[in-house]
C-alpha atoms as a PDB file:
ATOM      1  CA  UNK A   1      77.383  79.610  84.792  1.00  0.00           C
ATOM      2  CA  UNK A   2      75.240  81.155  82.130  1.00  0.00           C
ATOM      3  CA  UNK A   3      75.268  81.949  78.646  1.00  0.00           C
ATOM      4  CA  UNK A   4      76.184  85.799  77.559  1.00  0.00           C
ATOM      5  CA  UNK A   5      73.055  87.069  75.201  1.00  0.00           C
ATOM      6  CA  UNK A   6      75.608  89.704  73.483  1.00  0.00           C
ATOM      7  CA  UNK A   7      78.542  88.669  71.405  1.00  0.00           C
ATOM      8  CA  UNK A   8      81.727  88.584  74.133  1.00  0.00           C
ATOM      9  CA  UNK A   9      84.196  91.679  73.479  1.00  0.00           C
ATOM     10  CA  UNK A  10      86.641  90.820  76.741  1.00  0.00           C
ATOM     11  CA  UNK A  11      87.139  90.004  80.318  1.00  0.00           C
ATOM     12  CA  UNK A  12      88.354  91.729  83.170  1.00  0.00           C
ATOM     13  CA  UNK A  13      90.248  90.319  86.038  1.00  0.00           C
ATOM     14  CA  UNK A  14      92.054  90.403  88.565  1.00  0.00           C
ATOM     15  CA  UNK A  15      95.276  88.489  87.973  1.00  0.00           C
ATOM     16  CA  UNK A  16      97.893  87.297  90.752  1.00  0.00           C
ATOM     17  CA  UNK A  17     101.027  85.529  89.150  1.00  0.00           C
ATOM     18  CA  UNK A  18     103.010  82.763  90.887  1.00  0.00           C
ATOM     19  CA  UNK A  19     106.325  83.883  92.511  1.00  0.00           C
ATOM     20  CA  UNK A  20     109.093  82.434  90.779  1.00  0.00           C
ATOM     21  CA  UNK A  21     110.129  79.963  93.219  1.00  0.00           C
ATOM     22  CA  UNK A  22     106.230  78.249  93.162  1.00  0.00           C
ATOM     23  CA  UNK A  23     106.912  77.457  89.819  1.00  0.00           C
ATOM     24  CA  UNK A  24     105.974  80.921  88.026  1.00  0.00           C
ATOM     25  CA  UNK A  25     107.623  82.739  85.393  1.00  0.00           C
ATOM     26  CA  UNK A  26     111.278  83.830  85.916  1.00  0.00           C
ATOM     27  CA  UNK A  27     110.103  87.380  83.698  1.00  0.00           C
ATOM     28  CA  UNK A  28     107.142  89.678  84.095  1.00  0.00           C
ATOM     29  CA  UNK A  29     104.401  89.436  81.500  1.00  0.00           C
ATOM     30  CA  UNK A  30     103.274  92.425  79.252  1.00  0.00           C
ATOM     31  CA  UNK A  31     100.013  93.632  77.135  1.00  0.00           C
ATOM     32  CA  UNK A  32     100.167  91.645  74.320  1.00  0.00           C
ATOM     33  CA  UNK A  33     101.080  88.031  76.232  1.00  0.00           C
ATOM     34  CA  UNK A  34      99.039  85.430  75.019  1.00  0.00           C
ATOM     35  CA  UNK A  35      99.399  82.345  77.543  1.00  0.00           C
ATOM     36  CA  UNK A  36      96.601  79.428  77.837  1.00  0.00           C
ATOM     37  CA  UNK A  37      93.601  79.387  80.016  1.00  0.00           C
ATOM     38  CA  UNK A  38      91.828  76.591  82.223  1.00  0.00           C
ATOM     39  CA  UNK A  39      88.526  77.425  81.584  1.00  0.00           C
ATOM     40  CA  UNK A  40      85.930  75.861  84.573  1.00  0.00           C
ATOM     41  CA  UNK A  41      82.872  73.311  83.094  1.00  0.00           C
ATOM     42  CA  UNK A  42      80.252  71.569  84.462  1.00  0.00           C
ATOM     43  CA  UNK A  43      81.841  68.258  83.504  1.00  0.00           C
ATOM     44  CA  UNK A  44      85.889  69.585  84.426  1.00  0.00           C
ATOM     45  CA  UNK A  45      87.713  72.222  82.589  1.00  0.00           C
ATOM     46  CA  UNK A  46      88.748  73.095  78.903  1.00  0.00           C
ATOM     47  CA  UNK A  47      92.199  74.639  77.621  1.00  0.00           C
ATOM     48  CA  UNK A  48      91.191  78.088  75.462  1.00  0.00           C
ATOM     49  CA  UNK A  49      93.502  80.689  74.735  1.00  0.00           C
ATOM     50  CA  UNK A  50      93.392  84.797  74.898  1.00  0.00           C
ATOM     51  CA  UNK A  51      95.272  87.519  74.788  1.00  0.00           C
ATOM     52  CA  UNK A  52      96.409  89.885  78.179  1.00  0.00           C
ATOM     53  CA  UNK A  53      96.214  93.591  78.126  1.00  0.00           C
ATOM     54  CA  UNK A  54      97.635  95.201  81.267  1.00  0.00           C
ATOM     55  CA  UNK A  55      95.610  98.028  82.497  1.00  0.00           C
ATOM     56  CA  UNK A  56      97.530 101.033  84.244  1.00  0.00           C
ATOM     57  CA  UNK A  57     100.752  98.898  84.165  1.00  0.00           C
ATOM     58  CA  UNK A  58     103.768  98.662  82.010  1.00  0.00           C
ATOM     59  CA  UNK A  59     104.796  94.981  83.062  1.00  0.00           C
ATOM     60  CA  UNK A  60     103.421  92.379  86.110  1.00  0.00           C
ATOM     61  CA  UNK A  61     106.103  90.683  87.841  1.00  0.00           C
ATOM     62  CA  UNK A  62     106.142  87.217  89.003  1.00  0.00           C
ATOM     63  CA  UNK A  63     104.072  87.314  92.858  1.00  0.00           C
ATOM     64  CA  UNK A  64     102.493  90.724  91.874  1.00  0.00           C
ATOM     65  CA  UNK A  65      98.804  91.057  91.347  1.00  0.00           C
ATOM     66  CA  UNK A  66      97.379  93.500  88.768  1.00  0.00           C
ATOM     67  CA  UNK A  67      94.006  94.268  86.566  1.00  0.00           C
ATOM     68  CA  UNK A  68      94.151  93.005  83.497  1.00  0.00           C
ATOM     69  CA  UNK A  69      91.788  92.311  80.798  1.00  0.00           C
ATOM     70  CA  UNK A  70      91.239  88.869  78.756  1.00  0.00           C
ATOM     71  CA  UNK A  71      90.601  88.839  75.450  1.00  0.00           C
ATOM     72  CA  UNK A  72      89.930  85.376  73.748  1.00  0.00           C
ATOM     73  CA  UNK A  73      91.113  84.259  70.462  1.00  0.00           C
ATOM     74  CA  UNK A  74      87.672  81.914  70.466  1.00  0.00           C
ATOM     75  CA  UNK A  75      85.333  84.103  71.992  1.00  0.00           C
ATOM     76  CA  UNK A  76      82.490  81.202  71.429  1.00  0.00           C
ATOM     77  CA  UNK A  77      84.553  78.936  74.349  1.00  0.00           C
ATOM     78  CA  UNK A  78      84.253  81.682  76.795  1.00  0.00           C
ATOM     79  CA  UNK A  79      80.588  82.538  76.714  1.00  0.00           C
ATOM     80  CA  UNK A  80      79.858  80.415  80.418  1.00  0.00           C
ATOM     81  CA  UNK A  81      82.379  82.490  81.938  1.00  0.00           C
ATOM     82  CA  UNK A  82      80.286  85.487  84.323  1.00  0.00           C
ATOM     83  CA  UNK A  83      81.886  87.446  87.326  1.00  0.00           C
ATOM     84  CA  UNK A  84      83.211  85.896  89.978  1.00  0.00           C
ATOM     85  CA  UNK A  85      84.834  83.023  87.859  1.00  0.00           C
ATOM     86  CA  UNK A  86      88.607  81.706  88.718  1.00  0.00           C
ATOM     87  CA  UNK A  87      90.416  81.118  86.060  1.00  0.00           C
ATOM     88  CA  UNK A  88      94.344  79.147  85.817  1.00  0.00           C
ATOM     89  CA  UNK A  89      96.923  81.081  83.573  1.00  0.00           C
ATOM     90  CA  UNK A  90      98.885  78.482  81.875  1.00  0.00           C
ATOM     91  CA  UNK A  91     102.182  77.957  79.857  1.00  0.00           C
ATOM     92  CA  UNK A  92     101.117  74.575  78.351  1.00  0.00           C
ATOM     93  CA  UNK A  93      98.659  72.864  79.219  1.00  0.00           C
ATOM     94  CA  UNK A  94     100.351  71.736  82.764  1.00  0.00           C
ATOM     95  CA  UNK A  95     102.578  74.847  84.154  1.00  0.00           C
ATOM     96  CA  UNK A  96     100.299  76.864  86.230  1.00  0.00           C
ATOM     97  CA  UNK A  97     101.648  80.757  86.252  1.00  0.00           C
ATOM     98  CA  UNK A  98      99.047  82.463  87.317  1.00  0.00           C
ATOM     99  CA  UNK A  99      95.211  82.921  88.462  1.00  0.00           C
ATOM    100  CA  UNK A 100      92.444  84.867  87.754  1.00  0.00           C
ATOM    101  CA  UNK A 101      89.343  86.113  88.985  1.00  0.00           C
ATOM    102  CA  UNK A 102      86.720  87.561  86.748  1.00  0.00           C
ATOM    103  CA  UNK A 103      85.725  90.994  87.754  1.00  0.00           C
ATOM    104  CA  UNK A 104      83.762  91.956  84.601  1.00  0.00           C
ATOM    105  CA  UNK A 105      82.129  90.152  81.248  1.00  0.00           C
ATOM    106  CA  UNK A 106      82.377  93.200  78.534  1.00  0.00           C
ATOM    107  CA  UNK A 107      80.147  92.397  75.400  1.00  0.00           C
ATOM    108  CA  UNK A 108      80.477  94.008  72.022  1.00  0.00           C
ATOM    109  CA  UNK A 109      77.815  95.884  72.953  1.00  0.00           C
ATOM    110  CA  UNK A 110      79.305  97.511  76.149  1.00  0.00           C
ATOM    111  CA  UNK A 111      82.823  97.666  74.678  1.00  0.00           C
ATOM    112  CA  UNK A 112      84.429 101.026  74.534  1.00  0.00           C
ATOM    113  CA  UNK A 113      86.711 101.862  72.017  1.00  0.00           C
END
């Protein structure tokens, strides 16, 4: 994983949530949810948290898979993160909901508006 040279803006993913009954969410998440991330390391993994913005969807429903994009509240804990990285969606630190793959690192730079 390598260092961004730009300032991060946000991520987009691909997200799949867990059904219900493999321990997901009982409710379908929204723009605006802010749930915690495992974030991969060279050493393990590190808890960060962002905020989800659906894109071309109202809601995502527990075993659905949608585009969505990341942004973090700590954009500084994110900057190893490149395309192609899985990411766990987290309530808590220990109730997996959903993953993630990264499809796209959008810098300040690149960020539209």
């Amino acid at each position: 994983m390598k260092s961004a040279t730009q300032p991060l803006d946000h991520f987009e993913a691909q997200l799949t949530l867990l059904p219900t009954e493999h321990g997901g969410r009982i409710a379908p998440i929204r723009s605006g949810y802010m749930p915690n991330w495992w974030l991969p390391r060279d050493d393990g993994r590190e808890l960060a948290s962002a905020a989800i913005e659906l894109v071309g969807l109202e809601e995502l429903a527990p075993g659905a898979t949608g585009i969505v994009r990341i942004h973090p509240f700590a954009p500084e804990i994110w900057q190893h993160i490149e395309e192609g990285c899985e990411l766990e969606m987290t309530e808590g630190p220990r109730r997996t909901v959903g993953n993630a793959t990264v499809t796209r690192v959008v810098t300040t730079a690149t960020a539209v508006r």
